[in-house]
C-alpha atoms as a PDB file:
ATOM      1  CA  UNK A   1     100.208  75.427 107.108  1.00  0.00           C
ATOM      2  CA  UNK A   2     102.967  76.917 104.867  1.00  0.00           C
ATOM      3  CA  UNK A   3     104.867  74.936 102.309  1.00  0.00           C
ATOM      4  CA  UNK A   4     108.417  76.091 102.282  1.00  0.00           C
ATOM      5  CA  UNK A   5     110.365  76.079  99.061  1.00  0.00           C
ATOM      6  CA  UNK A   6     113.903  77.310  98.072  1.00  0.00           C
ATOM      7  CA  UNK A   7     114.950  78.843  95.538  1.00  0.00           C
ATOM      8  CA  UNK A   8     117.980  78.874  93.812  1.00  0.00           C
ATOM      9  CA  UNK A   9     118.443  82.649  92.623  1.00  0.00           C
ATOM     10  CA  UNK A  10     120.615  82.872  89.769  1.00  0.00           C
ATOM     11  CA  UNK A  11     120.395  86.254  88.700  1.00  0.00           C
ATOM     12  CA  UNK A  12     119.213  89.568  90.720  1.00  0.00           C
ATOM     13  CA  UNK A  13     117.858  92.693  88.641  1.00  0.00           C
ATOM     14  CA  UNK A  14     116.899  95.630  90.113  1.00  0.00           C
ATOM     15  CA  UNK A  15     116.094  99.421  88.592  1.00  0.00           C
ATOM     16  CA  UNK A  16     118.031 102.370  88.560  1.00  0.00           C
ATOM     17  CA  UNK A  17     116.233 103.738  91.937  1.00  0.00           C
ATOM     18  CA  UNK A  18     119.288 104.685  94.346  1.00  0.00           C
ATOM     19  CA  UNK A  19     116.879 103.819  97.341  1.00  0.00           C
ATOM     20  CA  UNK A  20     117.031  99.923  96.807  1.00  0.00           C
ATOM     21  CA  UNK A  21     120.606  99.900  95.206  1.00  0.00           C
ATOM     22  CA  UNK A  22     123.225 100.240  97.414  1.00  0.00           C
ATOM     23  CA  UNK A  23     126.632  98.338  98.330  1.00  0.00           C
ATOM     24  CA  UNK A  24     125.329  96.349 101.345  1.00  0.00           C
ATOM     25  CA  UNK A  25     122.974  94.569  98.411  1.00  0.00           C
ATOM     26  CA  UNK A  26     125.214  94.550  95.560  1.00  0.00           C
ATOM     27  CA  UNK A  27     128.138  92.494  98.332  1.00  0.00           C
ATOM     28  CA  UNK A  28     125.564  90.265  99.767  1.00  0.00           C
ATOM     29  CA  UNK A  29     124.552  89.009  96.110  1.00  0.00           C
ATOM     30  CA  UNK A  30     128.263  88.909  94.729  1.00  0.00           C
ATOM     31  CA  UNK A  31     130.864  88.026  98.077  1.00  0.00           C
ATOM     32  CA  UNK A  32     128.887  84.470  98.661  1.00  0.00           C
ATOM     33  CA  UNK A  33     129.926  80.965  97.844  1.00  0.00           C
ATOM     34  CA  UNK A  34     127.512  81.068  94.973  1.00  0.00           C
ATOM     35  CA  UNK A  35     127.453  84.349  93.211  1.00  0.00           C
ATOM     36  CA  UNK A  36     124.647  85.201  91.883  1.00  0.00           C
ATOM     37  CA  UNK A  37     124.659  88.031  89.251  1.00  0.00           C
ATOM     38  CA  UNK A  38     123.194  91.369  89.831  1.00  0.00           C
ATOM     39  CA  UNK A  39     122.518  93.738  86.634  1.00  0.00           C
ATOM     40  CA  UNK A  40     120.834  96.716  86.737  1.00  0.00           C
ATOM     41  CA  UNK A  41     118.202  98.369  84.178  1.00  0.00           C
ATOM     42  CA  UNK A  42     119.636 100.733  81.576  1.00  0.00           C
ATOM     43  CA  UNK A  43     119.449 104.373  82.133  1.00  0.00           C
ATOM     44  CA  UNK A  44     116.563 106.112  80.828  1.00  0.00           C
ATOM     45  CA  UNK A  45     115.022 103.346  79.729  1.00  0.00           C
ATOM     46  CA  UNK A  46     111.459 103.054  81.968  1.00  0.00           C
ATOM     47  CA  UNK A  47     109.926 100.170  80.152  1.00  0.00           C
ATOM     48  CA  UNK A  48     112.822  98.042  80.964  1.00  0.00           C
ATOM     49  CA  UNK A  49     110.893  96.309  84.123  1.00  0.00           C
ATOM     50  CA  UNK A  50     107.178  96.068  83.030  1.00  0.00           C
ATOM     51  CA  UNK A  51     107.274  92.597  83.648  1.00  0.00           C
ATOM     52  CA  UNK A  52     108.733  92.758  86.977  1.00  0.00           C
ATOM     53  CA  UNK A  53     106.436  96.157  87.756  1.00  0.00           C
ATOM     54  CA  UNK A  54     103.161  95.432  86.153  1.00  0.00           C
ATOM     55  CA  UNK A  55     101.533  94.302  89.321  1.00  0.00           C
ATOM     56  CA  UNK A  56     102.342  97.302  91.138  1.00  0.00           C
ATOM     57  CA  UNK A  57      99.095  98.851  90.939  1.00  0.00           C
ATOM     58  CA  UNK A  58      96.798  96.248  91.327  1.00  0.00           C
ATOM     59  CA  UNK A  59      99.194  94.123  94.089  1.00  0.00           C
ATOM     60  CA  UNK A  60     101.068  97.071  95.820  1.00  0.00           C
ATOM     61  CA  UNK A  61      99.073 100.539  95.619  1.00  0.00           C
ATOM     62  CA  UNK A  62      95.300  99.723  95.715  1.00  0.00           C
ATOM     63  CA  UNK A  63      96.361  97.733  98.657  1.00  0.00           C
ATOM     64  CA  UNK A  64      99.047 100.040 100.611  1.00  0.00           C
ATOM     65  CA  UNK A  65      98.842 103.270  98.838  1.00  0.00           C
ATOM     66  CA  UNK A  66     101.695 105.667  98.192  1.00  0.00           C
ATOM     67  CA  UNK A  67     102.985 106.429 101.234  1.00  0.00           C
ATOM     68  CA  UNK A  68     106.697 105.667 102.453  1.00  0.00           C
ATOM     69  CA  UNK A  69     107.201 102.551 104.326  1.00  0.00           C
ATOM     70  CA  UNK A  70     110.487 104.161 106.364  1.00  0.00           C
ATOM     71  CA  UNK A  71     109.723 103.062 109.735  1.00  0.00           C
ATOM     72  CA  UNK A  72     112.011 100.263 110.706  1.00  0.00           C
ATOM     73  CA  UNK A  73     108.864  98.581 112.702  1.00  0.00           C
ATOM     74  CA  UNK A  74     106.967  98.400 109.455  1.00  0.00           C
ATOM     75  CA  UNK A  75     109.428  95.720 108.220  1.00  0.00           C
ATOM     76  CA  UNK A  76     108.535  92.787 110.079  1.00  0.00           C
ATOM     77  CA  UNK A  77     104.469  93.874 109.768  1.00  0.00           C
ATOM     78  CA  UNK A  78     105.068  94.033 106.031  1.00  0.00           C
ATOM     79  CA  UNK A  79     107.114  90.731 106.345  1.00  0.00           C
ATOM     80  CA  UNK A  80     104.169  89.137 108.257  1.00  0.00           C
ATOM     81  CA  UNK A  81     101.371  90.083 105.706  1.00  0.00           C
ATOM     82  CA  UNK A  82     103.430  89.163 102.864  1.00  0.00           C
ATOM     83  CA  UNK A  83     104.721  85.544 104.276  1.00  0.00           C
ATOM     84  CA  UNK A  84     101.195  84.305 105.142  1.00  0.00           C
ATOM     85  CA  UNK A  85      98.073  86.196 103.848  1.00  0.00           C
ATOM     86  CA  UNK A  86      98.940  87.745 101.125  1.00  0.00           C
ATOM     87  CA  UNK A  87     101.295  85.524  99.478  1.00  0.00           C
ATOM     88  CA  UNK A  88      98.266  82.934  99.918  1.00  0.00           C
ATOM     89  CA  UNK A  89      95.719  84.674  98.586  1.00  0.00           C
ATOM     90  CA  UNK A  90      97.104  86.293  95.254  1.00  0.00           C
ATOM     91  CA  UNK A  91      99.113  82.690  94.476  1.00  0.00           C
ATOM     92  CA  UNK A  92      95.973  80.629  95.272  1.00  0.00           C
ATOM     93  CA  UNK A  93      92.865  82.697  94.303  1.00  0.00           C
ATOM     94  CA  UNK A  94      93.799  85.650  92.118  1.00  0.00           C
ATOM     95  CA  UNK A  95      94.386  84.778  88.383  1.00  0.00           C
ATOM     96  CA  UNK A  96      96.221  86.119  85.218  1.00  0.00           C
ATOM     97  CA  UNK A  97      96.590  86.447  82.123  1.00  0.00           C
ATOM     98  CA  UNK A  98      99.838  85.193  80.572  1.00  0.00           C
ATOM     99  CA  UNK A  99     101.274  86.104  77.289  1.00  0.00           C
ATOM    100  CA  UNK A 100     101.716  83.569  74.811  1.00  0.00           C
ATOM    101  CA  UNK A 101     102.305  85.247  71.437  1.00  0.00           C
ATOM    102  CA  UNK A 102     102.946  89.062  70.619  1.00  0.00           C
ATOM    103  CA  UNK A 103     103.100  89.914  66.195  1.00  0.00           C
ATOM    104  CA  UNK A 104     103.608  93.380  65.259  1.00  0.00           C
ATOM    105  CA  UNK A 105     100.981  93.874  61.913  1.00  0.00           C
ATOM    106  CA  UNK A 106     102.329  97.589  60.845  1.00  0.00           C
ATOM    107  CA  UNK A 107     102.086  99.708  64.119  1.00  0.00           C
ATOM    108  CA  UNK A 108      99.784  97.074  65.359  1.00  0.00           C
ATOM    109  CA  UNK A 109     100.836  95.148  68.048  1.00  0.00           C
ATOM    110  CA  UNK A 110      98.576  91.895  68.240  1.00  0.00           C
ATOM    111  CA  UNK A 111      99.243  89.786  71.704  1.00  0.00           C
ATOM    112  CA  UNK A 112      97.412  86.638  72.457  1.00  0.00           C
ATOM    113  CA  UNK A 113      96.728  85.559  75.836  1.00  0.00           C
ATOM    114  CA  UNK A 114      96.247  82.020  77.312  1.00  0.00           C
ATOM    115  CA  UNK A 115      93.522  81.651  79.878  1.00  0.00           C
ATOM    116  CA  UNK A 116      93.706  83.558  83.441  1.00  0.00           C
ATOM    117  CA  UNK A 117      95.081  81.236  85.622  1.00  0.00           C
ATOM    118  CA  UNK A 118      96.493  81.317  89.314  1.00  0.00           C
ATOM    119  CA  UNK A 119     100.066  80.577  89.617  1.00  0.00           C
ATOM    120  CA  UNK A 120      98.603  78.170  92.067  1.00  0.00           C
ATOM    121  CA  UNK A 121      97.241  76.320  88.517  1.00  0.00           C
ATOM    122  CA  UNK A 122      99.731  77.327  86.250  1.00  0.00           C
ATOM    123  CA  UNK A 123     102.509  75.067  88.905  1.00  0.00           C
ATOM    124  CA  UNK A 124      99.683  72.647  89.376  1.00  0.00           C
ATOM    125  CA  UNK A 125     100.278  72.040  85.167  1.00  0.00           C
ATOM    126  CA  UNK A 126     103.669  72.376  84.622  1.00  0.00           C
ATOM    127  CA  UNK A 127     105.105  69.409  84.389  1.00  0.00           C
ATOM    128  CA  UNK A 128     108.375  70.681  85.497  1.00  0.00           C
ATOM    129  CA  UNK A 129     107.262  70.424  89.443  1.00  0.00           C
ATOM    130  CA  UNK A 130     107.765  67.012  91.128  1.00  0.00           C
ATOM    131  CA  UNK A 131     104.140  65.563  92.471  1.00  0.00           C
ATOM    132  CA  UNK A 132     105.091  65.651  95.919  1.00  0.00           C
ATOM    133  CA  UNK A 133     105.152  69.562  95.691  1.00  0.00           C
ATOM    134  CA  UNK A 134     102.013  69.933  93.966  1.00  0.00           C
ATOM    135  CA  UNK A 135     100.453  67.764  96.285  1.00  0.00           C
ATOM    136  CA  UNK A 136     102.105  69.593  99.294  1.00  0.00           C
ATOM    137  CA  UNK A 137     100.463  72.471  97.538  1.00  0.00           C
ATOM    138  CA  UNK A 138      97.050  70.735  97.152  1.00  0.00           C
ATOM    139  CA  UNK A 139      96.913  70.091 100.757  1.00  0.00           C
ATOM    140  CA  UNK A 140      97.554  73.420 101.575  1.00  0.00           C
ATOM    141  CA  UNK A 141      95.117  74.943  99.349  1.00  0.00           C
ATOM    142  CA  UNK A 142      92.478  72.927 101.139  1.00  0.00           C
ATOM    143  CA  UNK A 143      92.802  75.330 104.619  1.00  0.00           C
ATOM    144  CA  UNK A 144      92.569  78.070 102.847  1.00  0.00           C
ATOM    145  CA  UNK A 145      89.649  80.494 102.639  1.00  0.00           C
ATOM    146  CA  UNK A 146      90.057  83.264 100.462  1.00  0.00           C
ATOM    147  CA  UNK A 147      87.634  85.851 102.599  1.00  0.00           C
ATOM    148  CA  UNK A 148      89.216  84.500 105.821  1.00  0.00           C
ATOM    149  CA  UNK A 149      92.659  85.483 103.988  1.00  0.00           C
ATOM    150  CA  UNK A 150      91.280  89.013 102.939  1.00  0.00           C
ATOM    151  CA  UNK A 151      89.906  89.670 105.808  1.00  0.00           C
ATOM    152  CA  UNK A 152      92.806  89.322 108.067  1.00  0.00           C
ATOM    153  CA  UNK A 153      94.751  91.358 105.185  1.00  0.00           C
ATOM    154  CA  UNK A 154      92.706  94.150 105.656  1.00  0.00           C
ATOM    155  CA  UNK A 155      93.068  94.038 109.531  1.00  0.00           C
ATOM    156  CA  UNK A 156      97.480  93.675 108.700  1.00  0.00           C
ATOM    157  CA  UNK A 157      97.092  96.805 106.071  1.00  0.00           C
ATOM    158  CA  UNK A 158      95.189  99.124 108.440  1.00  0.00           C
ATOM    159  CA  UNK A 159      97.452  98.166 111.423  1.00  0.00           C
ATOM    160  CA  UNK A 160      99.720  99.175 108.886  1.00  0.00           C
ATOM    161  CA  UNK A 161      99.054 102.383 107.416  1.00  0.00           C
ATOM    162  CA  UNK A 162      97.842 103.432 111.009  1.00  0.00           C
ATOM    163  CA  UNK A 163     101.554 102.858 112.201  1.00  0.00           C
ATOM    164  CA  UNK A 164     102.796 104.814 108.579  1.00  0.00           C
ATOM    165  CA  UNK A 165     100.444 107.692 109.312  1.00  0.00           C
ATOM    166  CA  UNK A 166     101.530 108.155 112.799  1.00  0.00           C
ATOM    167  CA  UNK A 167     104.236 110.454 113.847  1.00  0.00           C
END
């Protein structure tokens, strides 16, 4: 049921946490055939990945909480819910705003947002994507059923945190 698309990474940025930058990463992105470049946030600065972290709390934590995903089992249940349900269901059904225009009026800051789409819709209009992807896309959002899709998220995220709160 899953369209498969690949992307060609250019550039890899990550923050200044120590627990997701280490040498295995920074290698794998740089010794390759292709190099892609990896920077790194400044120090100190916290706003520096809003865009990248915004969705945090309403994608990650309402979802999975806070707890710590260490478990080397967890990876391929995380890897399973992500791939299929959950990648389906907040691409095809849950929408957002994008920003179009942000104008600073004195220690105002005015933004001006278009209207909440899906990134399902916002590919569906760009007229960057070839048709045959949008209507591999199309097809595939006609087997979908977003409670079907929630449902078997919430049975993945219990199985889940039932494996992260057992010792």
């Amino acid at each position: 049921m899953s369209a498969t698309f690949r992307l060609n990474l250019k550039v890899f940025d990550c923050d200044n946490g120590s627990e997701f930058l280490n040498w295995h990463l920074y290698r794998h992105f740089v010794n390759r055939k292709q190099p892609i470049q990896f920077t790194r946030s400044r120090a100190y600065k916290k706003n520096d990945n809003a865009h990248i972290e915004e969705k945090n709390w309403t994608h990650i934590r309402q979802y999975l909480g806070y707890q710590r995903f260490d478990k080397q089992e967890l990876v391929q249940m995380l890897n399973a819910l992500y791939t299929t349900e959950w990648n389906w269901y907040f691409n095809f059904f849950i929408p957002s705003f994008k920003l179009i225009d942000k104008v600073r009026d004195g220690s105002k800051i005015i933004k001006k947002h278009d209207q909440p789409k899906t990134p399902y819709q916002r590919v569906l209009a760009s007229e960057d994507i070839p048709e045959t992807t949008k209507n591999k896309l199309k097809e595939e959002f006609k087997e979908l059923n977003p409670f079907e899709l929630q449902r078997k998220m919430s049975q993945k995220i219990k199985a889940i945190i039932k494996k992260v709160n057992h010792n």
